[in-house]
PDB file of N, CA and C in Angstrom:
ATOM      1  N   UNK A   1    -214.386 -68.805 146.020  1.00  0.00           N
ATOM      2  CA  UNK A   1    -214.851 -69.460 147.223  1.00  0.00           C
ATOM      3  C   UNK A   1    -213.838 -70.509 147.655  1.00  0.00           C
ATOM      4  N   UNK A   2    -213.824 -70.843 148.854  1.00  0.00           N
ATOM      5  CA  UNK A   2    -212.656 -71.613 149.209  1.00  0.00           C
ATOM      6  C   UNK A   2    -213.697 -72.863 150.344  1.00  0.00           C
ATOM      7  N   UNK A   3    -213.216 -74.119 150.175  1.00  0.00           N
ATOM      8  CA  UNK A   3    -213.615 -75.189 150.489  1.00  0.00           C
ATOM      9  C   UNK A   3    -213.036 -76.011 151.612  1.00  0.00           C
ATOM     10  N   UNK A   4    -213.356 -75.823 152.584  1.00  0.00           N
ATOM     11  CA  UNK A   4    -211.851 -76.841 153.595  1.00  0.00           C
ATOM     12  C   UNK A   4    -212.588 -78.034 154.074  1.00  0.00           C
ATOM     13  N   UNK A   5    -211.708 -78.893 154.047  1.00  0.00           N
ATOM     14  CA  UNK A   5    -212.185 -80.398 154.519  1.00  0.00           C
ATOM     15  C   UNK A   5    -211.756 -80.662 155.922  1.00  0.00           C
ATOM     16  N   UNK A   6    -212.302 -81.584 156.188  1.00  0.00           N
ATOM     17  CA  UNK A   6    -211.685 -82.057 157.652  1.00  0.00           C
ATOM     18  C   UNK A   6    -212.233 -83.222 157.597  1.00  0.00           C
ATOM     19  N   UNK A   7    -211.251 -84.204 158.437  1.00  0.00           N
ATOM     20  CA  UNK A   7    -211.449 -85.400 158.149  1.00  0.00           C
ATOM     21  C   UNK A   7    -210.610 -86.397 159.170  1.00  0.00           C
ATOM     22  N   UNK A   8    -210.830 -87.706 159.710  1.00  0.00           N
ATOM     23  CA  UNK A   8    -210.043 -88.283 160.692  1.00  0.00           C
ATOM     24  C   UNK A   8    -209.846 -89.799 160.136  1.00  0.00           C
ATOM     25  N   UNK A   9    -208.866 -89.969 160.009  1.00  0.00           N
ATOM     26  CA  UNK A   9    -209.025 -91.932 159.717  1.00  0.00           C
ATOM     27  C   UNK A   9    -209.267 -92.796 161.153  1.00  0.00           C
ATOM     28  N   UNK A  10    -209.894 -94.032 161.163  1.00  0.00           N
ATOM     29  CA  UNK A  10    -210.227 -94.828 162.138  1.00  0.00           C
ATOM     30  C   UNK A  10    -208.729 -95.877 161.951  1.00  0.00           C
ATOM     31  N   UNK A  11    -207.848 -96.298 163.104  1.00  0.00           N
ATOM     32  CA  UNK A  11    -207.527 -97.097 162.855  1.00  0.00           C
ATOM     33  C   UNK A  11    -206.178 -97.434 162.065  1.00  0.00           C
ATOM     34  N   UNK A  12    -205.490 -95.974 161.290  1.00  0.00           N
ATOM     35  CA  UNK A  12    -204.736 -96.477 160.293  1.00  0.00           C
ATOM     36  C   UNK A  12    -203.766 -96.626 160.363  1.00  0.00           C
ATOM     37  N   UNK A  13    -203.193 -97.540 159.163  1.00  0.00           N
ATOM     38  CA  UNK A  13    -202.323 -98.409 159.370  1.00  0.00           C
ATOM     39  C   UNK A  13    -200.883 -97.470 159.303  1.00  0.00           C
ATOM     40  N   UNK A  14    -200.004 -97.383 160.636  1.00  0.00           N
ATOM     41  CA  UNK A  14    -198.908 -96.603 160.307  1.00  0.00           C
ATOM     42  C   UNK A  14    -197.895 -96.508 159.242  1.00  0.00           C
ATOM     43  N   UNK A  15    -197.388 -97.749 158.700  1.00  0.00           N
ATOM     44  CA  UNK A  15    -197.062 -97.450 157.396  1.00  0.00           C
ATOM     45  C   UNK A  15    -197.231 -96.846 156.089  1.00  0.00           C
ATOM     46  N   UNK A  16    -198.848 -97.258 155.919  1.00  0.00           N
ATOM     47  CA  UNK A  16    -199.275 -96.169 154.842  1.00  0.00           C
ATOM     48  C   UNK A  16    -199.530 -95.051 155.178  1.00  0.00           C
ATOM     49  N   UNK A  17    -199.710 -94.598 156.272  1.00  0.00           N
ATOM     50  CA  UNK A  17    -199.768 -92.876 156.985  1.00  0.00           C
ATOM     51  C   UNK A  17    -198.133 -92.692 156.479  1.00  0.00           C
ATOM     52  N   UNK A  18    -196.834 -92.931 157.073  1.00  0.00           N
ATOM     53  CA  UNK A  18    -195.697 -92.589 156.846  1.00  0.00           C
ATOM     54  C   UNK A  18    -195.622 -92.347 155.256  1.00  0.00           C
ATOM     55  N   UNK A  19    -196.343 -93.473 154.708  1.00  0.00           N
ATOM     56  CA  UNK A  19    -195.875 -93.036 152.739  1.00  0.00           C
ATOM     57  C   UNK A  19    -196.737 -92.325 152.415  1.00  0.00           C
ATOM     58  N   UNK A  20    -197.528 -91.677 153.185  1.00  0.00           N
ATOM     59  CA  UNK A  20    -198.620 -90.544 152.371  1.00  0.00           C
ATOM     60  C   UNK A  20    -199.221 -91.064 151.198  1.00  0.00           C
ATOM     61  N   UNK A  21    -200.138 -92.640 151.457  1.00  0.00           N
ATOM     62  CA  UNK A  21    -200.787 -93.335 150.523  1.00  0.00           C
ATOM     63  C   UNK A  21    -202.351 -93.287 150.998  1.00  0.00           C
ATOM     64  N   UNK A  22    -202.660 -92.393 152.170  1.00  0.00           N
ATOM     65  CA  UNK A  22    -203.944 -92.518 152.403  1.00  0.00           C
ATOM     66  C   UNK A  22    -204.442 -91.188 150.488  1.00  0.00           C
ATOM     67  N   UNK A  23    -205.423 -91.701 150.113  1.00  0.00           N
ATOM     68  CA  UNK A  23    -206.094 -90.558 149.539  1.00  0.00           C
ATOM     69  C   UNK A  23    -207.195 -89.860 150.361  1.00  0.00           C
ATOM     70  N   UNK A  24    -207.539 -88.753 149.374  1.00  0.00           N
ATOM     71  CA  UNK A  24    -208.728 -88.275 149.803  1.00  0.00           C
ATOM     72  C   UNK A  24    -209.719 -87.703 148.366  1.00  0.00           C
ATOM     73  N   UNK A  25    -210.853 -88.190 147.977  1.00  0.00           N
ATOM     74  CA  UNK A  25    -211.484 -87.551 146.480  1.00  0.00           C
ATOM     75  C   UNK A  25    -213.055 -87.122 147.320  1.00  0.00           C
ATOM     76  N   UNK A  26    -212.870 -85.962 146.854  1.00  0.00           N
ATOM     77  CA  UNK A  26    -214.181 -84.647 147.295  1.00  0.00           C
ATOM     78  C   UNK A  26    -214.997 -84.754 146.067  1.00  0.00           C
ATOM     79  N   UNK A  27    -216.625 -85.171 146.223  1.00  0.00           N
ATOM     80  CA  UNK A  27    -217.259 -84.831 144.892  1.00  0.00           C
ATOM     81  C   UNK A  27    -217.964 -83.977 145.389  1.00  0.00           C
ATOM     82  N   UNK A  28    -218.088 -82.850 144.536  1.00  0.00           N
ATOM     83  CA  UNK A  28    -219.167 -81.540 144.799  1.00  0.00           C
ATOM     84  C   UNK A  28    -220.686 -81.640 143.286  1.00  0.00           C
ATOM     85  N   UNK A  29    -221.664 -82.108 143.961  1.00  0.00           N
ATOM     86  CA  UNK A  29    -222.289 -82.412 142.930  1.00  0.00           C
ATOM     87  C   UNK A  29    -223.546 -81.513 143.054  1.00  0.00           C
ATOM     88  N   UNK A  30    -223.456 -80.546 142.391  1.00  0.00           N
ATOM     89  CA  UNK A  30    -224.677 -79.482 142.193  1.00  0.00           C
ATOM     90  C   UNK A  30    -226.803 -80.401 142.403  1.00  0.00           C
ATOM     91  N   UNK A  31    -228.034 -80.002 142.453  1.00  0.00           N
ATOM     92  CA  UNK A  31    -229.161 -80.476 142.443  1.00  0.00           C
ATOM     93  C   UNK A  31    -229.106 -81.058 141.500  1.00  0.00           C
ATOM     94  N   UNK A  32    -229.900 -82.566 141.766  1.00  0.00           N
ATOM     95  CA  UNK A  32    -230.354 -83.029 140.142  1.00  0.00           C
ATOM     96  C   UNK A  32    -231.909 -82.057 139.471  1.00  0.00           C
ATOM     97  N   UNK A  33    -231.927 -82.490 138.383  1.00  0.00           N
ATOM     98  CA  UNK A  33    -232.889 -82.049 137.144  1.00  0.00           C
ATOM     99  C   UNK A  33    -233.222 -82.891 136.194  1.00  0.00           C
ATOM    100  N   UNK A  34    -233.891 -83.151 135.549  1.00  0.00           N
ATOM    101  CA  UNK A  34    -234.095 -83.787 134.354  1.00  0.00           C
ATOM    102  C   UNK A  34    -233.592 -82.765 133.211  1.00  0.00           C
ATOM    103  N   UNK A  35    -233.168 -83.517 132.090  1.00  0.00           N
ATOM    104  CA  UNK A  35    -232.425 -83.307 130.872  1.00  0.00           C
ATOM    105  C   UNK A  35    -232.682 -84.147 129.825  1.00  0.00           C
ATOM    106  N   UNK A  36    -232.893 -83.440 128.456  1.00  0.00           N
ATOM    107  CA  UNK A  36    -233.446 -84.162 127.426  1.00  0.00           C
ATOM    108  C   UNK A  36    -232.313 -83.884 126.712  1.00  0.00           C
ATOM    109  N   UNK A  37    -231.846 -85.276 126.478  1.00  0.00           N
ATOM    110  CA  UNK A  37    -230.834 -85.178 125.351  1.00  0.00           C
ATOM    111  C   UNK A  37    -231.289 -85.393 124.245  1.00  0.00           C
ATOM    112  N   UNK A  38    -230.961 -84.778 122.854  1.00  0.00           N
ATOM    113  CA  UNK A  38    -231.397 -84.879 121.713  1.00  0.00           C
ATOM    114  C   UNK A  38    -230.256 -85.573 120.590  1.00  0.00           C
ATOM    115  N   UNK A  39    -230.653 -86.600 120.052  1.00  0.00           N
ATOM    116  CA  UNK A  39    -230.023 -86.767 118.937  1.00  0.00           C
ATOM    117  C   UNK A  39    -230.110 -86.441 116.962  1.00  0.00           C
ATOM    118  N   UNK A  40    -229.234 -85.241 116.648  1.00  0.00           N
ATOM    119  CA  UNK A  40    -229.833 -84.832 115.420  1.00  0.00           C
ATOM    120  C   UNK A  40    -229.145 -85.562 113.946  1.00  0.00           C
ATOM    121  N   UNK A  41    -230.341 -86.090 113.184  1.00  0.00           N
ATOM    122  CA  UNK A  41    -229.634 -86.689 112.265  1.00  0.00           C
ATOM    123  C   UNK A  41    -230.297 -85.954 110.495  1.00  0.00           C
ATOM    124  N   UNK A  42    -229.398 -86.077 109.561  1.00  0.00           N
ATOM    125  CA  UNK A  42    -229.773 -85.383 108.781  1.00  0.00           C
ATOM    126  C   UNK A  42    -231.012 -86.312 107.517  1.00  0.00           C
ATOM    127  N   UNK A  43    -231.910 -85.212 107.540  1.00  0.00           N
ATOM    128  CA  UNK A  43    -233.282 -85.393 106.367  1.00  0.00           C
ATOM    129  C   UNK A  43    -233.236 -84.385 105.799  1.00  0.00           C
ATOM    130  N   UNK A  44    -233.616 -85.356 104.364  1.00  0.00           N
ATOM    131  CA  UNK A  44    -233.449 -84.390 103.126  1.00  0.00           C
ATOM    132  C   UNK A  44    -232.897 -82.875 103.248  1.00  0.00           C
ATOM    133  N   UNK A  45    -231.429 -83.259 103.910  1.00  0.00           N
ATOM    134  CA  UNK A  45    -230.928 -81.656 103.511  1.00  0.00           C
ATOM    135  C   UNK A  45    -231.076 -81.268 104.597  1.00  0.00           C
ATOM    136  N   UNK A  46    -231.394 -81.528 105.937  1.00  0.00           N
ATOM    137  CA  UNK A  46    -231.493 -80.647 106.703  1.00  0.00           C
ATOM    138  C   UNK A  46    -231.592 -81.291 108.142  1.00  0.00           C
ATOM    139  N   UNK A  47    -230.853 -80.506 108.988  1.00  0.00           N
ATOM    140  CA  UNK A  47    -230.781 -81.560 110.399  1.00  0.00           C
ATOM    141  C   UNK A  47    -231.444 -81.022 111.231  1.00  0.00           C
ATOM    142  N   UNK A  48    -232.235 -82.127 111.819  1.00  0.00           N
ATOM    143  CA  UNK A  48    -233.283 -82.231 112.444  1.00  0.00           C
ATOM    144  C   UNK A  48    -232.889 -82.847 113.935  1.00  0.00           C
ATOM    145  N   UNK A  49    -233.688 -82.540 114.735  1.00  0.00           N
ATOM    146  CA  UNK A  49    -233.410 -83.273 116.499  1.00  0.00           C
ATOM    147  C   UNK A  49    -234.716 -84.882 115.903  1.00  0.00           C
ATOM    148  N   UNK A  50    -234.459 -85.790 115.709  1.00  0.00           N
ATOM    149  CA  UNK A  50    -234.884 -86.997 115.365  1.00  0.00           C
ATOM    150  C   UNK A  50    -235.251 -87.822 116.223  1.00  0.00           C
ATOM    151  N   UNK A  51    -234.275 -88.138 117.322  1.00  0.00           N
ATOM    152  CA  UNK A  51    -234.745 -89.078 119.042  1.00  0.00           C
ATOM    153  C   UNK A  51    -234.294 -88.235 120.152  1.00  0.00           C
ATOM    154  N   UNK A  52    -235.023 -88.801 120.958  1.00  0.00           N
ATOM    155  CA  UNK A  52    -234.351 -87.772 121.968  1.00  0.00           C
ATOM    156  C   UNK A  52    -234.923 -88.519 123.691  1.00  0.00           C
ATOM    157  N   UNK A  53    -233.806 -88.846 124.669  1.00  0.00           N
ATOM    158  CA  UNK A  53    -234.037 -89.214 125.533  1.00  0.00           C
ATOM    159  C   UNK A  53    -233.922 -88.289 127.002  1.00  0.00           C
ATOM    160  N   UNK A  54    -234.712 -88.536 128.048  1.00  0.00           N
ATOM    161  CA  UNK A  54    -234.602 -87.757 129.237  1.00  0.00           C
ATOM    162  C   UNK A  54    -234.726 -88.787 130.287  1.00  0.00           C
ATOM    163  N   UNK A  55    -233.481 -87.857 130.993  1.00  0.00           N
ATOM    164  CA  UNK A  55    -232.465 -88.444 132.179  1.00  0.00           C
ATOM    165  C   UNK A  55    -233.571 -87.796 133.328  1.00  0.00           C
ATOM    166  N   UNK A  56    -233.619 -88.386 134.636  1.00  0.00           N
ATOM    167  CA  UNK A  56    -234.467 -87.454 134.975  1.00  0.00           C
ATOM    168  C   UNK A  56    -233.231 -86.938 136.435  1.00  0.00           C
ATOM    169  N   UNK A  57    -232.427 -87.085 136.794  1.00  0.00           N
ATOM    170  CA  UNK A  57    -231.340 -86.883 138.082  1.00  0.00           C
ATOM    171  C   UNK A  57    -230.103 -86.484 137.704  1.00  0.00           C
ATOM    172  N   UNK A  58    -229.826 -85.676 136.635  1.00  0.00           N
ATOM    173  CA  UNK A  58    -229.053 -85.099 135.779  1.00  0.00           C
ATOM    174  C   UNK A  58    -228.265 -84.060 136.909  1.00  0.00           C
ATOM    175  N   UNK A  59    -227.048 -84.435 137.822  1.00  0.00           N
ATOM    176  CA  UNK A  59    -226.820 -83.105 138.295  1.00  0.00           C
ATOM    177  C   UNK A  59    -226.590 -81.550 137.747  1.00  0.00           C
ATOM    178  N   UNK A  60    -226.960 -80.602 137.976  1.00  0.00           N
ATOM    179  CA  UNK A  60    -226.247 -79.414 137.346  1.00  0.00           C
ATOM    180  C   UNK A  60    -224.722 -78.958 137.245  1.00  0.00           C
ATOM    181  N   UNK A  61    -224.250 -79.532 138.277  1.00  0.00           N
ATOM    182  CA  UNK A  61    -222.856 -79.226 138.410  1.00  0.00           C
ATOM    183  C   UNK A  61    -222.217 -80.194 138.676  1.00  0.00           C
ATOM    184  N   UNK A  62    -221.113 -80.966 138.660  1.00  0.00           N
ATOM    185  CA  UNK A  62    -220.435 -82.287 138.935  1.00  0.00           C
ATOM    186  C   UNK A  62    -218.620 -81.573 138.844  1.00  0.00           C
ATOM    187  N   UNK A  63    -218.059 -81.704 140.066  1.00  0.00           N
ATOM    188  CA  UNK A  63    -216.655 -81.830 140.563  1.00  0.00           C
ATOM    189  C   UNK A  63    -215.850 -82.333 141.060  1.00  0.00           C
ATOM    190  N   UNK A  64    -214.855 -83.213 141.158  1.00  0.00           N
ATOM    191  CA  UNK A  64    -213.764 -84.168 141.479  1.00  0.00           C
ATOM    192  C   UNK A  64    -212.241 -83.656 141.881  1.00  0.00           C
ATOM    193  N   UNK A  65    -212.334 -83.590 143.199  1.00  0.00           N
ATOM    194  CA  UNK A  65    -210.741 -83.167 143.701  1.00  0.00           C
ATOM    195  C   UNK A  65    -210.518 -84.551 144.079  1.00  0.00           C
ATOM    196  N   UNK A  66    -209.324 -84.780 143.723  1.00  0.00           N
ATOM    197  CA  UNK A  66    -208.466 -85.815 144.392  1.00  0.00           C
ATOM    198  C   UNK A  66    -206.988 -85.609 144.634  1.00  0.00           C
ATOM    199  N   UNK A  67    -206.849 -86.283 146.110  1.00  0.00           N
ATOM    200  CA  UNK A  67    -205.242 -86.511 146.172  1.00  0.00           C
ATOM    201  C   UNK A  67    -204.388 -86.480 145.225  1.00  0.00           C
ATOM    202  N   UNK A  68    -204.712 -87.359 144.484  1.00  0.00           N
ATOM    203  CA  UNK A  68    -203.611 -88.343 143.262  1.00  0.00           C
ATOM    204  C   UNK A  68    -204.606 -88.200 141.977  1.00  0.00           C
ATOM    205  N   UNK A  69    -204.305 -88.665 140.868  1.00  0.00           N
ATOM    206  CA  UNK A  69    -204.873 -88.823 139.663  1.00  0.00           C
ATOM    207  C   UNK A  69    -206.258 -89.980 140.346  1.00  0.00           C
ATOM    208  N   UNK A  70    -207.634 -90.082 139.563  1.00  0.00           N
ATOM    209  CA  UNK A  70    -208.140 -91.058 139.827  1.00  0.00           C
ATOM    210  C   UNK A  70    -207.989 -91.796 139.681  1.00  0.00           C
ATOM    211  N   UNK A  71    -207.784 -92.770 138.767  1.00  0.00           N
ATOM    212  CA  UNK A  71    -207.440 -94.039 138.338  1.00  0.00           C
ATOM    213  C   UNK A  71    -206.390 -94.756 138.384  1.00  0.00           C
ATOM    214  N   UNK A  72    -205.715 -94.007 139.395  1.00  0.00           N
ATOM    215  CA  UNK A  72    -204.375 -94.390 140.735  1.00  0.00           C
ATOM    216  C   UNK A  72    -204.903 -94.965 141.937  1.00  0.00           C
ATOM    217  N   UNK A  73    -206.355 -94.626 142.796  1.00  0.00           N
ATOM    218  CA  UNK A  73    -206.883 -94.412 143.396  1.00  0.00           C
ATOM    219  C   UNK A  73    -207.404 -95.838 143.274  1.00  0.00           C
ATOM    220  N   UNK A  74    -208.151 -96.147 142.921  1.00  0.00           N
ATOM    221  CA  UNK A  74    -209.111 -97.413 143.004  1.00  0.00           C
ATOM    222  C   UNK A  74    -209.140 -97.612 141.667  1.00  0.00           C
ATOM    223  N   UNK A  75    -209.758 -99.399 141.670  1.00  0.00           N
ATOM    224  CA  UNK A  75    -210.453-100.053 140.364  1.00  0.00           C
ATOM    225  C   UNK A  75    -211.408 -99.698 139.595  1.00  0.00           C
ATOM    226  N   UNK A  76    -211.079 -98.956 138.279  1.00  0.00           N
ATOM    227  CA  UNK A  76    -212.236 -98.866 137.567  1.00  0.00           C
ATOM    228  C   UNK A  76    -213.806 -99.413 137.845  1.00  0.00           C
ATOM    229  N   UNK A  77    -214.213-100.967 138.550  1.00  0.00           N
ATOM    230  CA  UNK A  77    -215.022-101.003 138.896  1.00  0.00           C
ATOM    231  C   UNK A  77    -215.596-100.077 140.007  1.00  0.00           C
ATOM    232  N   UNK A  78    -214.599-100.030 140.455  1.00  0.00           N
ATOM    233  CA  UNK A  78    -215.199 -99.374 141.989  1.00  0.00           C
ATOM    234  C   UNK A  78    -215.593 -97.916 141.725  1.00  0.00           C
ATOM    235  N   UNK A  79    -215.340 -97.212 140.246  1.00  0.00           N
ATOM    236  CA  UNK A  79    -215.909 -96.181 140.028  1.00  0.00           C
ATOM    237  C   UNK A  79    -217.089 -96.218 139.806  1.00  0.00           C
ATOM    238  N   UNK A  80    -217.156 -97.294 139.142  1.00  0.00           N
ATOM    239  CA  UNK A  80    -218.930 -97.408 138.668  1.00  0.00           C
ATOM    240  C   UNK A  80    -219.807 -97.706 139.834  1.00  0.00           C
ATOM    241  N   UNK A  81    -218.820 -98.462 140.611  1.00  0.00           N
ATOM    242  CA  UNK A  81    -220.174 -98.464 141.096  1.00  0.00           C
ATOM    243  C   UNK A  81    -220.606 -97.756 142.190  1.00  0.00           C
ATOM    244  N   UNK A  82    -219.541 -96.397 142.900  1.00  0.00           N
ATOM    245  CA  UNK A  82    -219.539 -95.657 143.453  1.00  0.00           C
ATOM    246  C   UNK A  82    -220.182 -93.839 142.507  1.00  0.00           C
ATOM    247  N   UNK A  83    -220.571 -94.722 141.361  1.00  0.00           N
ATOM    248  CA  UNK A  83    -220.572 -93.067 140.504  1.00  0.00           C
ATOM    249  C   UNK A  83    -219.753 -91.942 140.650  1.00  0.00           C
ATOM    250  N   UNK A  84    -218.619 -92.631 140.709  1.00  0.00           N
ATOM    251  CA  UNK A  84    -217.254 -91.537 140.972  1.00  0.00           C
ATOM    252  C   UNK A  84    -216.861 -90.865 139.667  1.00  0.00           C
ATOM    253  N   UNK A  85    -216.992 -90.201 139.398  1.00  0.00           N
ATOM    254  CA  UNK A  85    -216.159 -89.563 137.828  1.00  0.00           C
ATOM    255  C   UNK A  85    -217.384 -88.903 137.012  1.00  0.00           C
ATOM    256  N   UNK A  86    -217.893 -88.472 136.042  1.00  0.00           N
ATOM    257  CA  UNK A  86    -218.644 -87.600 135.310  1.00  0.00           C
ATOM    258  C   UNK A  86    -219.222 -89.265 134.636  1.00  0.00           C
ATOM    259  N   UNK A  87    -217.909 -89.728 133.994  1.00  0.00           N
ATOM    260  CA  UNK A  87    -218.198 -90.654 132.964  1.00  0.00           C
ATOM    261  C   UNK A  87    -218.705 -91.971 133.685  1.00  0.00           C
ATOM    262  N   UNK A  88    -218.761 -92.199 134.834  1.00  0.00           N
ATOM    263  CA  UNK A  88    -219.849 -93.162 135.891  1.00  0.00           C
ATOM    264  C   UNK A  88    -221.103 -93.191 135.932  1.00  0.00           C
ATOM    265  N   UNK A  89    -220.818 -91.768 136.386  1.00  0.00           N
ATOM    266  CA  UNK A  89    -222.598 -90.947 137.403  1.00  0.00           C
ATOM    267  C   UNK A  89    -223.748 -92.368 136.209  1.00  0.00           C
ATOM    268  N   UNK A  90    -224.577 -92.565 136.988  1.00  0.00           N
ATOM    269  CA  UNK A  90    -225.791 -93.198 136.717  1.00  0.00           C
ATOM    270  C   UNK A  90    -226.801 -92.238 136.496  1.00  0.00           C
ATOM    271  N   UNK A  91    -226.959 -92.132 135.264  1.00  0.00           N
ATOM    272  CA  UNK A  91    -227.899 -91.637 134.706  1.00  0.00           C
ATOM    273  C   UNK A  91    -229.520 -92.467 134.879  1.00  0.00           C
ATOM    274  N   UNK A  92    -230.508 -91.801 135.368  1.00  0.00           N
ATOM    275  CA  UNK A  92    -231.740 -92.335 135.426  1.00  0.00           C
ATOM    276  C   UNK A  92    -232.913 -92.061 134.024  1.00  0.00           C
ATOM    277  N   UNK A  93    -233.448 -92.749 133.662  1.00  0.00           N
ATOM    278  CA  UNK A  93    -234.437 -93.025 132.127  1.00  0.00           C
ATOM    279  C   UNK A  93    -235.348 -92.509 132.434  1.00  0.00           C
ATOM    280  N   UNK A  94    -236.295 -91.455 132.055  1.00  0.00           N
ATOM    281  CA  UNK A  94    -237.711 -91.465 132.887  1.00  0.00           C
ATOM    282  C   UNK A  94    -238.634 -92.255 132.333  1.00  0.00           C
ATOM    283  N   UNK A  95    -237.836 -93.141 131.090  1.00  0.00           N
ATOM    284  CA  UNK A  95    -238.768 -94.134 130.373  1.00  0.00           C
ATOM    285  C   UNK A  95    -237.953 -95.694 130.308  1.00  0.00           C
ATOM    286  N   UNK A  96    -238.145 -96.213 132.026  1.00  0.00           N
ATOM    287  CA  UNK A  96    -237.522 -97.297 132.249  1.00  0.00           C
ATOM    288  C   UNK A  96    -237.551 -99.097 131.732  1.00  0.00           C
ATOM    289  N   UNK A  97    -238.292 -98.422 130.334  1.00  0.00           N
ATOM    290  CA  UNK A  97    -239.085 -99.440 129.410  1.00  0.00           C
ATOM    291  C   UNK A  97    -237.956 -99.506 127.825  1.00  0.00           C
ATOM    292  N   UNK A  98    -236.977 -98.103 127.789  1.00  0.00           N
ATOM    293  CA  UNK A  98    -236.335 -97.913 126.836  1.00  0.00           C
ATOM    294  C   UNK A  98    -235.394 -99.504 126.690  1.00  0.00           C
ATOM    295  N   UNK A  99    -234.718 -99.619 125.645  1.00  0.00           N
ATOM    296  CA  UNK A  99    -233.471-100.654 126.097  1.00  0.00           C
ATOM    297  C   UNK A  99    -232.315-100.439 126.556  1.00  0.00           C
ATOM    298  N   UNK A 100    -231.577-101.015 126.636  1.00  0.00           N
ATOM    299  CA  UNK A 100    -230.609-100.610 127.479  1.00  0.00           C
ATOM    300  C   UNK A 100    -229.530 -99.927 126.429  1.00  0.00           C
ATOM    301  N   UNK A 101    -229.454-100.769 124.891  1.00  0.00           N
ATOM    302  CA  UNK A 101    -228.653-100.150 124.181  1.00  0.00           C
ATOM    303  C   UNK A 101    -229.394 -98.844 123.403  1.00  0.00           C
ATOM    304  N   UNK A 102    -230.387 -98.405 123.832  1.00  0.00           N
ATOM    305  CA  UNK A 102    -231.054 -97.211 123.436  1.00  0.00           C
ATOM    306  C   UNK A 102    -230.618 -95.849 124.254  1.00  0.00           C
ATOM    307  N   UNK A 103    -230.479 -96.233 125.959  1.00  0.00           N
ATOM    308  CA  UNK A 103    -230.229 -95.610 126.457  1.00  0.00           C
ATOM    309  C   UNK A 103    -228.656 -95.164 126.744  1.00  0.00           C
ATOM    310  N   UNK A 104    -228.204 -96.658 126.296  1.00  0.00           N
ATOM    311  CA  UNK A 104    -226.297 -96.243 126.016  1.00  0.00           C
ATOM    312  C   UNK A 104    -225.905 -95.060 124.967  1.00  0.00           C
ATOM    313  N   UNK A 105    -226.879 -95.216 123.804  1.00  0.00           N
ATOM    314  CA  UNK A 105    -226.527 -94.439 122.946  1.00  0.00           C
ATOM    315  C   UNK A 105    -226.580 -92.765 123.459  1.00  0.00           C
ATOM    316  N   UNK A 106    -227.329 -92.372 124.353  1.00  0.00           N
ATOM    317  CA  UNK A 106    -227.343 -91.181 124.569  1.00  0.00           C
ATOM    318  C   UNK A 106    -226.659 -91.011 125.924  1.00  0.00           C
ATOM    319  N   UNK A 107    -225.956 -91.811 126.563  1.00  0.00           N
ATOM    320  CA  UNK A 107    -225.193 -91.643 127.889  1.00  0.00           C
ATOM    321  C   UNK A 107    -223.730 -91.182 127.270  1.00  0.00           C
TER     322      UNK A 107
END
């Protein structure tokens, strides 16, 4: 399948048009779902699924074209808080009572 963009800048500044510093990053992000992640730890001899947390906006599919490398592109913050990258996306708790370092552990 083939994907074409189109796109116009407002405004830009002719110099960075001449150095070909505008970017451009496409996210293609499949429906969310809920997803139960499981963590398995071993009893007596045998491993078991032990905790286990669910995300409930879990996309199915997650993709990132960019111009340039990402992290050429903008400030690490600005990934987060744009949920730019796989390792961003905001994961939602369906048990918004968990802690926070409970829910790190399975992000």
């Amino acid at each position: 399948a083939d994907l074409t963009i189109f796109g116009s800048l407002e405004n830009p500044d002719p110099l960075v048009a001449r150095q070909g510093r505008y970017d451009v990053v496409v996210v293609l992000e499949g429906p969310p779902r809920p997803v139960v992640v499981r963590r398995k730890d071993r009893v007596l001899g045998v491993w078991i699924n032990l905790d286990s947390e669910t995300f409930e906006n879990v996309p199915v599919s997650y993709s990132v074209a960019t111009t340039r490398p990402l992290q050429d592109i903008a400030e690490p913050a600005k990934y987060k808080q744009l949920s730019l990258g796989a390792q961003n996306l905001y994961l939602k708790p369906a048990d918004e009572t968990d802690s926070p370092a409970t829910i790190e552990e399975f992000t």
